[in-house]
C-alpha atoms as a PDB file:
ATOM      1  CA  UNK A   1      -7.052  -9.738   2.974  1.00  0.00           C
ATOM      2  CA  UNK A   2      -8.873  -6.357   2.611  1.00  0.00           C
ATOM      3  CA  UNK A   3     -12.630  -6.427   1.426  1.00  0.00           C
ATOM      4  CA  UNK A   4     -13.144  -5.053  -1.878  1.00  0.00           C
ATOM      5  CA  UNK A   5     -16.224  -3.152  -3.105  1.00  0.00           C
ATOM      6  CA  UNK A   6     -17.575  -1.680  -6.631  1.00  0.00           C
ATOM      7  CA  UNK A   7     -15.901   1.764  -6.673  1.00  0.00           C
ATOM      8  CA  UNK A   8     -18.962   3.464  -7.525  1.00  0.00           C
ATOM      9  CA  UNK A   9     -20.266   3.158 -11.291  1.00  0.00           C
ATOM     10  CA  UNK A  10     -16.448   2.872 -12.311  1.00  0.00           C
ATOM     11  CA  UNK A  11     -16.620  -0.726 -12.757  1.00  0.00           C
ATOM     12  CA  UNK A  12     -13.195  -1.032 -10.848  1.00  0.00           C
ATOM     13  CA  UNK A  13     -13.419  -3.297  -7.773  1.00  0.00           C
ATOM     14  CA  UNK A  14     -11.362  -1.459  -5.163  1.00  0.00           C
ATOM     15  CA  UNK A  15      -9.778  -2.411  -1.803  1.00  0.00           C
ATOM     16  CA  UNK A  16     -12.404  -1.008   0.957  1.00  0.00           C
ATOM     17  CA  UNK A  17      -8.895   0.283   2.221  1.00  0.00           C
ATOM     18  CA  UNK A  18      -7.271   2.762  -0.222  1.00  0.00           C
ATOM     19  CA  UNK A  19      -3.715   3.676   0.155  1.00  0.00           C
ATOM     20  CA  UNK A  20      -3.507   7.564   1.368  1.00  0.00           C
ATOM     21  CA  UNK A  21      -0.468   8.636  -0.933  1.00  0.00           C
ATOM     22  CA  UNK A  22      -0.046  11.924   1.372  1.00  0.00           C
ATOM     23  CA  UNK A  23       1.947   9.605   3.825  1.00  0.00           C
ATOM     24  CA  UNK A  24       4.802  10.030   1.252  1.00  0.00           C
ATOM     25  CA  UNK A  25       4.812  14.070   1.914  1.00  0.00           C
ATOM     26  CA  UNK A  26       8.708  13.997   2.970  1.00  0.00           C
ATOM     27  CA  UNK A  27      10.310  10.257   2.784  1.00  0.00           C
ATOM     28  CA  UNK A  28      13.042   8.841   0.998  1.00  0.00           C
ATOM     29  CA  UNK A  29      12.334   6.384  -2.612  1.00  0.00           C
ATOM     30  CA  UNK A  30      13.937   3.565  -0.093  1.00  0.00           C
ATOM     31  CA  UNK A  31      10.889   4.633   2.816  1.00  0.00           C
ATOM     32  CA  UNK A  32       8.201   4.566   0.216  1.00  0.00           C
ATOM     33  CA  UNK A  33       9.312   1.415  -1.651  1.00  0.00           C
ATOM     34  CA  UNK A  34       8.731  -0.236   1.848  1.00  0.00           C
ATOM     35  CA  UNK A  35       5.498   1.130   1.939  1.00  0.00           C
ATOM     36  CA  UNK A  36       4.707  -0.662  -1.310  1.00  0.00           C
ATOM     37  CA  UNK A  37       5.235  -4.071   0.140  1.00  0.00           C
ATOM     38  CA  UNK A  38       3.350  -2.790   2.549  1.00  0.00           C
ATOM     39  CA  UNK A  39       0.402  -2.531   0.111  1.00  0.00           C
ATOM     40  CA  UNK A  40       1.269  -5.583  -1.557  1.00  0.00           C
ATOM     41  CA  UNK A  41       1.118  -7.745   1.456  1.00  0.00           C
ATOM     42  CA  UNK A  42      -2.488  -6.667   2.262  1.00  0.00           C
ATOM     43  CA  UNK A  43      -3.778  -6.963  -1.240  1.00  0.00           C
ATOM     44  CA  UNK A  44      -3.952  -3.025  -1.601  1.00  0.00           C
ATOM     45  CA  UNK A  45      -5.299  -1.954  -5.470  1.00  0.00           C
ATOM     46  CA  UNK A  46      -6.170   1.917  -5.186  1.00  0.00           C
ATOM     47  CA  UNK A  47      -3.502   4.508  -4.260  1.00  0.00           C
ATOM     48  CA  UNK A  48      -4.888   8.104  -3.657  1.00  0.00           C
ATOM     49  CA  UNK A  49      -2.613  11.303  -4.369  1.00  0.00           C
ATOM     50  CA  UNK A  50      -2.491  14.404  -4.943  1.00  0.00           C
ATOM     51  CA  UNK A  51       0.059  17.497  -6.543  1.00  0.00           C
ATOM     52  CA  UNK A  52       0.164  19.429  -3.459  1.00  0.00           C
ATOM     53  CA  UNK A  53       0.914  15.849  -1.239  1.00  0.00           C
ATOM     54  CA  UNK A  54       4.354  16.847  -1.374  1.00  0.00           C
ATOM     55  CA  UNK A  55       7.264  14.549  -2.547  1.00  0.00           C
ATOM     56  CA  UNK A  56       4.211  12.065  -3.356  1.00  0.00           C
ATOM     57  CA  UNK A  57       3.898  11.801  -6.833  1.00  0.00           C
ATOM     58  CA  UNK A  58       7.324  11.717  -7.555  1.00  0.00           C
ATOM     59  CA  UNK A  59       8.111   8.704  -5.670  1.00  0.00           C
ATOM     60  CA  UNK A  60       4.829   6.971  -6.617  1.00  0.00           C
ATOM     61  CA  UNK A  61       6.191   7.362 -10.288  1.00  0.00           C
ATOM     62  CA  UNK A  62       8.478   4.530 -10.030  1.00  0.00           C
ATOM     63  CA  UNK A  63       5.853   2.235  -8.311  1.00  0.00           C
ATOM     64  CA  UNK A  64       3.666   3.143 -11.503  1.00  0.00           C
ATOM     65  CA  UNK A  65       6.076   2.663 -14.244  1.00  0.00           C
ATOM     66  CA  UNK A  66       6.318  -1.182 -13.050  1.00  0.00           C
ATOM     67  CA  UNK A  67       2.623  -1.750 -11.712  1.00  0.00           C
ATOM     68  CA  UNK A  68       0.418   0.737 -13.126  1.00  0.00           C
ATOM     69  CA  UNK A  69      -2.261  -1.928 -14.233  1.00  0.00           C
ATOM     70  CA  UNK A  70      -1.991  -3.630 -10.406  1.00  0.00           C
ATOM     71  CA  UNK A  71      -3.045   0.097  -8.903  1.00  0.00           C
ATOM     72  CA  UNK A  72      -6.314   2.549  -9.465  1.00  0.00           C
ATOM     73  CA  UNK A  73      -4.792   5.193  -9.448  1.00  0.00           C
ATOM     74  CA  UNK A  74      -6.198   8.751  -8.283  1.00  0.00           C
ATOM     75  CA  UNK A  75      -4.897  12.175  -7.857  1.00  0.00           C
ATOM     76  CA  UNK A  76      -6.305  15.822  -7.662  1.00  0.00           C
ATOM     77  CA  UNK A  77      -5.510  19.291  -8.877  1.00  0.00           C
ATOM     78  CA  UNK A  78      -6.207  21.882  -6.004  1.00  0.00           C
ATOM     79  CA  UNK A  79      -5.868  24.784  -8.733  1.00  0.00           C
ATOM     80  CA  UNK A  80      -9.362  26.889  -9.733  1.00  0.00           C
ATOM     81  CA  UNK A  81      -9.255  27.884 -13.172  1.00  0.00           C
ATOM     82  CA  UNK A  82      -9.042  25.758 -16.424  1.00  0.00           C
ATOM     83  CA  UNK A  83      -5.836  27.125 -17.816  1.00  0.00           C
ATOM     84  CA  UNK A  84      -3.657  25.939 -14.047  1.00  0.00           C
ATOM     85  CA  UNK A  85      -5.427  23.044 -13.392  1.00  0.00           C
ATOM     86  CA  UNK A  86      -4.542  21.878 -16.858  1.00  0.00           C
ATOM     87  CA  UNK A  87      -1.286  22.776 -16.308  1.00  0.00           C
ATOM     88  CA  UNK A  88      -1.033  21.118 -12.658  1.00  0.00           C
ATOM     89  CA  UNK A  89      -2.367  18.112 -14.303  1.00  0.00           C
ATOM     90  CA  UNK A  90      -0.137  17.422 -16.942  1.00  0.00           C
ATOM     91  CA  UNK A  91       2.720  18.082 -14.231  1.00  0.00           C
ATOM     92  CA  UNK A  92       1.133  14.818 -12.169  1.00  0.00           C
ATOM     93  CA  UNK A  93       1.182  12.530 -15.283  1.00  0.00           C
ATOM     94  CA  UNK A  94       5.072  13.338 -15.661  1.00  0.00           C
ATOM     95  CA  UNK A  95       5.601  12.760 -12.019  1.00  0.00           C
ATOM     96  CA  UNK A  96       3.405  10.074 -11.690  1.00  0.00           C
ATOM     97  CA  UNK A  97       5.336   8.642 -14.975  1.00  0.00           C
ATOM     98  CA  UNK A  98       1.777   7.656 -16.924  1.00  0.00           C
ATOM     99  CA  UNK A  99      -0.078   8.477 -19.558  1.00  0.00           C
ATOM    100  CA  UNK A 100      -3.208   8.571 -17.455  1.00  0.00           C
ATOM    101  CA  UNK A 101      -4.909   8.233 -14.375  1.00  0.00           C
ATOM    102  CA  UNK A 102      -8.276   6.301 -13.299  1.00  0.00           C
ATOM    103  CA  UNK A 103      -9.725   9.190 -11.597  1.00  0.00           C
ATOM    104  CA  UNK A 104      -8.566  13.051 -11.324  1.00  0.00           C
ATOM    105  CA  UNK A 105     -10.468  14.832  -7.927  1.00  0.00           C
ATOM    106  CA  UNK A 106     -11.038  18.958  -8.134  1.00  0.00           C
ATOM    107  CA  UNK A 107      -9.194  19.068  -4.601  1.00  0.00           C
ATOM    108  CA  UNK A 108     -10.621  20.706  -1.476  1.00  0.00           C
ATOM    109  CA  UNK A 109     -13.476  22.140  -3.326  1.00  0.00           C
ATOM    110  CA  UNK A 110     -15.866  24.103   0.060  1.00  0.00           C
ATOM    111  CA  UNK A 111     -14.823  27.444  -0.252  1.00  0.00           C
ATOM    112  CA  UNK A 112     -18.001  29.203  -2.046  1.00  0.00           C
ATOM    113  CA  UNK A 113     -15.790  31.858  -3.948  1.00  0.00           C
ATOM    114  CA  UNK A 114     -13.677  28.964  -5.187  1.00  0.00           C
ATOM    115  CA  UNK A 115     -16.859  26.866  -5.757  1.00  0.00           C
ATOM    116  CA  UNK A 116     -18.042  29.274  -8.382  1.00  0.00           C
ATOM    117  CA  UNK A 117     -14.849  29.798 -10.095  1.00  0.00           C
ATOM    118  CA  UNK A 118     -14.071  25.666 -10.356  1.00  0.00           C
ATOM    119  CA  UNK A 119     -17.517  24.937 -11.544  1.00  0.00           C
ATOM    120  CA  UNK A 120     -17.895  28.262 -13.988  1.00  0.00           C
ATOM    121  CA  UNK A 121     -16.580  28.931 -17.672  1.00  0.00           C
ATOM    122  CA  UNK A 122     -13.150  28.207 -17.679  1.00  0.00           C
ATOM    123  CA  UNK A 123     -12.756  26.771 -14.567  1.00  0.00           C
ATOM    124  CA  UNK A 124     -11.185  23.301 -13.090  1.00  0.00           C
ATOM    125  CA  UNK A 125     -14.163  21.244 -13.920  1.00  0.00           C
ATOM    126  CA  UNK A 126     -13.497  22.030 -17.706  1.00  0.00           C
ATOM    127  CA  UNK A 127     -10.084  20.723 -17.703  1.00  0.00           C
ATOM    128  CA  UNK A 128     -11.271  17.619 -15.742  1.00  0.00           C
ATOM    129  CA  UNK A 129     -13.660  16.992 -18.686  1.00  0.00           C
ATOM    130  CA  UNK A 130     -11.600  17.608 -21.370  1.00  0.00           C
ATOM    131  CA  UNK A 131      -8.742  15.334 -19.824  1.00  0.00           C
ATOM    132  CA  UNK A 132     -11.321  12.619 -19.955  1.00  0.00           C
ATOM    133  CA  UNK A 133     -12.666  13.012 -23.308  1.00  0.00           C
ATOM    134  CA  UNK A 134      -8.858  12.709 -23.896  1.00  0.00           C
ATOM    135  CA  UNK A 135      -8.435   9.530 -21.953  1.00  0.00           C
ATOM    136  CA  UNK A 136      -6.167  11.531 -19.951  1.00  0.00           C
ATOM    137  CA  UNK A 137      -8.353  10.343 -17.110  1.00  0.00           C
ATOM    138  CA  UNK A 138     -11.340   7.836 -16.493  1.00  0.00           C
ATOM    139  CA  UNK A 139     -13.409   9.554 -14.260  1.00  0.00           C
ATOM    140  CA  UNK A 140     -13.689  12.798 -12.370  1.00  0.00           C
ATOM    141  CA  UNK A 141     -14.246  13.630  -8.809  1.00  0.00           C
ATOM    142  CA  UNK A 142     -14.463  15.933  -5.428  1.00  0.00           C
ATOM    143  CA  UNK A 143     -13.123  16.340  -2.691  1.00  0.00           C
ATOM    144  CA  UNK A 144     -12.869  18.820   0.459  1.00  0.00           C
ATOM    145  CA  UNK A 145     -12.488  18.914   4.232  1.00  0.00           C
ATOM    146  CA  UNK A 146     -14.634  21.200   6.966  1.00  0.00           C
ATOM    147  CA  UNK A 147     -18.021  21.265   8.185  1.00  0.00           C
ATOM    148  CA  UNK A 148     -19.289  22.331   5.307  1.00  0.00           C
ATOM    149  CA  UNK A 149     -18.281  19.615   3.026  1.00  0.00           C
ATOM    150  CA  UNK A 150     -21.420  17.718   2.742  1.00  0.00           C
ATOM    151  CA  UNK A 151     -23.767  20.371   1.505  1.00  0.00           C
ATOM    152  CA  UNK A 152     -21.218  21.624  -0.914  1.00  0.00           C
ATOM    153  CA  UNK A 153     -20.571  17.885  -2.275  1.00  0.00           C
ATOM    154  CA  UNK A 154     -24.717  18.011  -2.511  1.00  0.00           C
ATOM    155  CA  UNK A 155     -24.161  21.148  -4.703  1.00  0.00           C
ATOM    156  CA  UNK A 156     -21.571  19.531  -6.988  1.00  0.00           C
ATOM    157  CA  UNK A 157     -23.480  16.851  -7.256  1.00  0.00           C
ATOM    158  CA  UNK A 158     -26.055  19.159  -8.775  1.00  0.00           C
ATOM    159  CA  UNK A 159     -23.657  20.739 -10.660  1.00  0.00           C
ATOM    160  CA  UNK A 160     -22.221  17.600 -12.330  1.00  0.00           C
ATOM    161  CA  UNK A 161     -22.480  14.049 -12.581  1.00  0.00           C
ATOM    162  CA  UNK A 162     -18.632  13.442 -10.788  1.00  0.00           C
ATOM    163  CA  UNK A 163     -17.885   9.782 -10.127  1.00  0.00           C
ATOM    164  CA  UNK A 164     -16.354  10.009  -6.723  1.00  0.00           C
ATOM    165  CA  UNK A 165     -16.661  12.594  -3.682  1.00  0.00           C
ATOM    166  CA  UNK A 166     -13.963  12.701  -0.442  1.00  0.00           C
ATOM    167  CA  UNK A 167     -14.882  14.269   2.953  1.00  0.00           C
ATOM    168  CA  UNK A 168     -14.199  13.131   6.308  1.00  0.00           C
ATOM    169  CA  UNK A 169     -16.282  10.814   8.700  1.00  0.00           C
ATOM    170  CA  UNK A 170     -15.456   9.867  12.225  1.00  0.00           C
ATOM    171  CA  UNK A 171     -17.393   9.217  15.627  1.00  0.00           C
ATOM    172  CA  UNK A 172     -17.253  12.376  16.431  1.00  0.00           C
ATOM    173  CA  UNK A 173     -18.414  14.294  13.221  1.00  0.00           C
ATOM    174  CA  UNK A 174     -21.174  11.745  13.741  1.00  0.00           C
ATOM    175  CA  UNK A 175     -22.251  13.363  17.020  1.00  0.00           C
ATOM    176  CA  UNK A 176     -22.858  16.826  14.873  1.00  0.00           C
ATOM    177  CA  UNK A 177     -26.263  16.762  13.775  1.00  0.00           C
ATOM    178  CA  UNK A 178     -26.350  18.844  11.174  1.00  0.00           C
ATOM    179  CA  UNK A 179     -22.995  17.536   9.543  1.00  0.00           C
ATOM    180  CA  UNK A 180     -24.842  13.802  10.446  1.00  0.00           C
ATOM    181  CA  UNK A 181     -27.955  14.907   8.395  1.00  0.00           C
ATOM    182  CA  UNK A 182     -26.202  16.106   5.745  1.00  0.00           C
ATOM    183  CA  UNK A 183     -23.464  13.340   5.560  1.00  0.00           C
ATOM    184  CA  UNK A 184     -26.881  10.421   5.578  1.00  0.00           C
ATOM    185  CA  UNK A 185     -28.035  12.847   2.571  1.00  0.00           C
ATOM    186  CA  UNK A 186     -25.271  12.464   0.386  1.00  0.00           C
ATOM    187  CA  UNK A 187     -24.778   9.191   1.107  1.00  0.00           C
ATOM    188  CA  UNK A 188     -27.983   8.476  -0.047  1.00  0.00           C
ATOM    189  CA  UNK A 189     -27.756  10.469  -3.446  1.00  0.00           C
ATOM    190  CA  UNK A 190     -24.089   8.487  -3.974  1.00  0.00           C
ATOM    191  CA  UNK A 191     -25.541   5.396  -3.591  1.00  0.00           C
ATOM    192  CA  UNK A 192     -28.883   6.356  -5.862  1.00  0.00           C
ATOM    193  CA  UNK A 193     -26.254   7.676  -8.493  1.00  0.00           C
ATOM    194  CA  UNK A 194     -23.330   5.169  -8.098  1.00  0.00           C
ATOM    195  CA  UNK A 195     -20.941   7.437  -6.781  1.00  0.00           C
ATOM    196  CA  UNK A 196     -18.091   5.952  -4.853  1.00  0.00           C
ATOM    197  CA  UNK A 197     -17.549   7.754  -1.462  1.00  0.00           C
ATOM    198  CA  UNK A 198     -14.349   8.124  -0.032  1.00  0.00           C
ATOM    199  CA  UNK A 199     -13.599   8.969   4.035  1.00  0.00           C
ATOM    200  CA  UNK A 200     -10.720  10.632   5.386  1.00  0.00           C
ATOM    201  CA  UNK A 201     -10.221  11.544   9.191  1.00  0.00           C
ATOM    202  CA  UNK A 202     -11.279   7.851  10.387  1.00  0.00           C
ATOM    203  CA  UNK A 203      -8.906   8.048  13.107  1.00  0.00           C
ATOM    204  CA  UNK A 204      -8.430  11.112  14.072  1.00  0.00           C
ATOM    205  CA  UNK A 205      -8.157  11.794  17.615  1.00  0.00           C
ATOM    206  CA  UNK A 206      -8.474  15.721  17.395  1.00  0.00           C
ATOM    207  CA  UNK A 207      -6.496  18.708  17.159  1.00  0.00           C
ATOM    208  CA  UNK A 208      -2.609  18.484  18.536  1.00  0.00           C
ATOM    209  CA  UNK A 209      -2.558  21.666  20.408  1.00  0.00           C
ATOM    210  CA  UNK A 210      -0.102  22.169  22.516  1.00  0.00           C
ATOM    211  CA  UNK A 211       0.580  18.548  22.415  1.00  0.00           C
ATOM    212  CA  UNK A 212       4.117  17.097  20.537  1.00  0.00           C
ATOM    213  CA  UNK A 213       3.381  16.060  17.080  1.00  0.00           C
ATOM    214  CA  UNK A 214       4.137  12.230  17.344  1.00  0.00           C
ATOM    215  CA  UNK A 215       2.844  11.417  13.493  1.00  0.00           C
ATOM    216  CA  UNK A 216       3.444  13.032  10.685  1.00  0.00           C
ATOM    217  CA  UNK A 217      -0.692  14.166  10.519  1.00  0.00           C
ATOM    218  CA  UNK A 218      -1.543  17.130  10.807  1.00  0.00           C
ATOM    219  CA  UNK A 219      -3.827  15.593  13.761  1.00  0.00           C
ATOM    220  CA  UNK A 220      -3.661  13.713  16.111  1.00  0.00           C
ATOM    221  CA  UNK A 221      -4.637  10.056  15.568  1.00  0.00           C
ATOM    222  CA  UNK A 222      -5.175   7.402  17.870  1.00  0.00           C
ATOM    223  CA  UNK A 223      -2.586   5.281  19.285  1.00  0.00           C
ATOM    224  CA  UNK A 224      -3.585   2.135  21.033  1.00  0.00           C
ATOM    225  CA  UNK A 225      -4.554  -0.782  18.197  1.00  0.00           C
ATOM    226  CA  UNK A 226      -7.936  -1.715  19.715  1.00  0.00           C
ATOM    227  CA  UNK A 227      -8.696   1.929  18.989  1.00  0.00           C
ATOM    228  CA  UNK A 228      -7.503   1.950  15.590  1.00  0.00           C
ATOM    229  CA  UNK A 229      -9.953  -1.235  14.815  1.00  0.00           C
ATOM    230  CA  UNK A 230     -12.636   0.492  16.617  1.00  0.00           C
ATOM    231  CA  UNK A 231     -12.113   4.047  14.147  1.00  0.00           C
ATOM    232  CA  UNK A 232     -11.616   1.563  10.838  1.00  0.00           C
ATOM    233  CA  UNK A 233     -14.563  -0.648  11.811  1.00  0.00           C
ATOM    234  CA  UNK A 234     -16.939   2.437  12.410  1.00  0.00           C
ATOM    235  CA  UNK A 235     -15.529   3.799   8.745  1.00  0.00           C
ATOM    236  CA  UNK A 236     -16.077   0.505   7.373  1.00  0.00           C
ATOM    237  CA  UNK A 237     -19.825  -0.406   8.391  1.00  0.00           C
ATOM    238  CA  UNK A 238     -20.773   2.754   6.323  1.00  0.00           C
ATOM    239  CA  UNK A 239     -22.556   0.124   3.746  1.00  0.00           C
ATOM    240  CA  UNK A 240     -20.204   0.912   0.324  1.00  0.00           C
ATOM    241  CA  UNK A 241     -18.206   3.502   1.865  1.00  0.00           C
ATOM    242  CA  UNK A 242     -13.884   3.468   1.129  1.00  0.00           C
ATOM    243  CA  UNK A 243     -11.684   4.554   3.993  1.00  0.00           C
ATOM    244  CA  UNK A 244      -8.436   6.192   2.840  1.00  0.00           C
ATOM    245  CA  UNK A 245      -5.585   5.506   5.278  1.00  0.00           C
ATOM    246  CA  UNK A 246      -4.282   7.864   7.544  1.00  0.00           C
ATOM    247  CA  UNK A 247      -1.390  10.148   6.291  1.00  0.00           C
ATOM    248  CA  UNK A 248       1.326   8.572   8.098  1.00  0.00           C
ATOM    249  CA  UNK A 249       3.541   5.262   6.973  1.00  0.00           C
ATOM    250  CA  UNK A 250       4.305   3.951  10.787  1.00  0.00           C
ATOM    251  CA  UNK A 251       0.396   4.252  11.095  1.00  0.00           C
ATOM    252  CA  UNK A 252      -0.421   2.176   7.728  1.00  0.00           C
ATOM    253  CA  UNK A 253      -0.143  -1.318   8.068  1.00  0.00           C
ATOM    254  CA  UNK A 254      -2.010  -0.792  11.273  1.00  0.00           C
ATOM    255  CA  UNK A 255      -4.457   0.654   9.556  1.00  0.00           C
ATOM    256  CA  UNK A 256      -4.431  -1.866   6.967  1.00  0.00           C
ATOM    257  CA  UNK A 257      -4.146  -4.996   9.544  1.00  0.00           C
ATOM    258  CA  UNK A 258      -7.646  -3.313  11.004  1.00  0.00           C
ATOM    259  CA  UNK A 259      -9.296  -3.266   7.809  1.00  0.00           C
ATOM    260  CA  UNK A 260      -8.206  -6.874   7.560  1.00  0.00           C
ATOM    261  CA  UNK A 261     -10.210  -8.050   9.551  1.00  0.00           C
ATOM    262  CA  UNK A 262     -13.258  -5.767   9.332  1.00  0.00           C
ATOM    263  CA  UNK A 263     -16.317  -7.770  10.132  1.00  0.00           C
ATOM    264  CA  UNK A 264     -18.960  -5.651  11.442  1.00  0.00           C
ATOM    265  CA  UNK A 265     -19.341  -1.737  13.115  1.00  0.00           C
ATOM    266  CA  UNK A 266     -18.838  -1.572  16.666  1.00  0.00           C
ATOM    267  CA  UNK A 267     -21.387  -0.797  19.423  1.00  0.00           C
ATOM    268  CA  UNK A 268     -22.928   3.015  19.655  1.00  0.00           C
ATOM    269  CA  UNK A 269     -21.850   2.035  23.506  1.00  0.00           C
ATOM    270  CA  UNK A 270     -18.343   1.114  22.215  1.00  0.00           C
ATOM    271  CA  UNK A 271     -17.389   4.413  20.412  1.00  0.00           C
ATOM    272  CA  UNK A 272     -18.628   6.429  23.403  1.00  0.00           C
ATOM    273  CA  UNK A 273     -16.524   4.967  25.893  1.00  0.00           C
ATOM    274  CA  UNK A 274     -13.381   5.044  23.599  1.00  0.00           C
ATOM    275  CA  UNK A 275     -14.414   9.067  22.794  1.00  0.00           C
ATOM    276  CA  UNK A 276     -14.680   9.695  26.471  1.00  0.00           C
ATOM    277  CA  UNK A 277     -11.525   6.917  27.292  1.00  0.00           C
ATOM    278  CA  UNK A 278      -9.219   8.888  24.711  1.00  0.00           C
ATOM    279  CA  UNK A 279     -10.474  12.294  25.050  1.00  0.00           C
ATOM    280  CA  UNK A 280     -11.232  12.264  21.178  1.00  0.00           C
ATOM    281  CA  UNK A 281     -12.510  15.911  20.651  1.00  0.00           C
ATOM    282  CA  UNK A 282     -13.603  16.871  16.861  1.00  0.00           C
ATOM    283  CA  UNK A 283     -11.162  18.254  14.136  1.00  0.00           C
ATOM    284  CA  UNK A 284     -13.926  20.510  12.845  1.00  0.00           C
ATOM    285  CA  UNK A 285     -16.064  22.395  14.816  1.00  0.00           C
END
């Protein structure tokens, strides 16, 4: 079975593995009701979603109208201002058929103009906080993708005391100084504060290019199953760190097995030969 770890200062102990709801984008109820076993075989407790994953919420909702108090259950609101992202909100709870979640992410949050509007009067953040003081949601968190990720999660951080932040963390982002430096930062304010931190883009193998699109990623991940352990195993020996599972079902109980049996980071000399093996190349540059 999956580790499981304090989710931050929630008081929830989460799988170390969290169930990335955006590989239900564009499947069938039948598809994603496989997927739960799935999650049920490895012990999974925290699903992560979000309004714009697609089809997602609406065929989590049946999964949460039998096992809501077997999940954590997360989701974001990608909209700026107070009035939408109230309004995208309320949406999720229907689809998501509950009358609240355990933690509601301002999605995607890097963009500076978008920054100032989310964290200003009447923006996101308000909504966030007032769905909590309703017990619309337990806790309140970021997220975002890019390079500049960490510094802005820094900022937020400043901004308000949010529960949870997302960003992504590979090998290769590891190998970027700057985003490195930054990255060790905010890890280091998390832990201070008892934030739980969440990584995407674990195993990500880079861009597709030109290449066929074999998953249903917007990447490309990596393939071979040694790999995969290598990529969860270097996500994993973050000390306290979650790594949410790749956005793609064929992909997940690979993922999952990995996690399984997690027992320690690989080798610095390790990653590098897989990185120059696999021709991993970063997603953000």
């Amino acid at each position: 079975m999956i580790q499981k770890a304090m989710f931050g200062g929630t008081g929830h102990e989460s799988t170390r593995a969290i169930f990335g709801a955006a590989a239900l984008w564009d499947c069938s109820q039948a598809v994603a009701d496989r997927a739960l076993d799935v999650l049920f075989e490895y012990g999974v407790n925290h699903i992560d979603t979000a309004a714009s994953y697609g089809k997602s919420e609406d065929l989590l909702g049946p999964w949460m109208k039998r096992y809501r108090n077997q999940f954590f259950l997360a989701t974001k609101t990608g909209e700026r201002t107070k009035a939408k992202a109230w309004d995208e909100f309320r949406k999720s709870l229907d689809r998501l058929q509950t009358d609240h979640v355990d933690l509601l992410q301002l999605h995607f949050l890097v963009d500076e103009g978008e920054w100032q509007v989310a964290m200003g009067p009447d923006g996101a953040l308000e909504a966030a906080l007032e769905a909590q003081a309703q017990g619309l949601t337990r806790f309140v968190g970021v997220t975002g993708h890019e390079l500049a990720v960490t510094r802005m999660h820094l900022r937020s951080l400043e901004r308000h005391d949010f529960d949870s932040v997302l960003l992504p963390y590979n090998y290769p982002l590891k190998q970027n100084e700057q985003y490195q430096r930054e990255f060790q930062q905010l890890l280091g304010v998390c832990r201070a504060r008892s934030v739980a931190v969440q990584i995407i883009k674990s195993v990500a193998a880079g861009p597709w290019g030109e290449k066929p699109k074999t998953r249903t990623t917007w990447y490309e991940t990596l393939e071979d199953q040694a790999d995969l352990d290598r990529a969860v195993w270097f996500a994993l020996g973050q000390e306290g760190v979650f790594l949410n599972t790749a956005g793609d079902l064929n992909l997940l109980p690979r993922v999952l097995d990995a996690a399984g049996r997690y027992e320690a980071a690989p080798t610095d000399d390790a990653m590098r030969r897989m990185v120059a093996e696999r021709q991993v190349t970063p997603l953000f540059v």
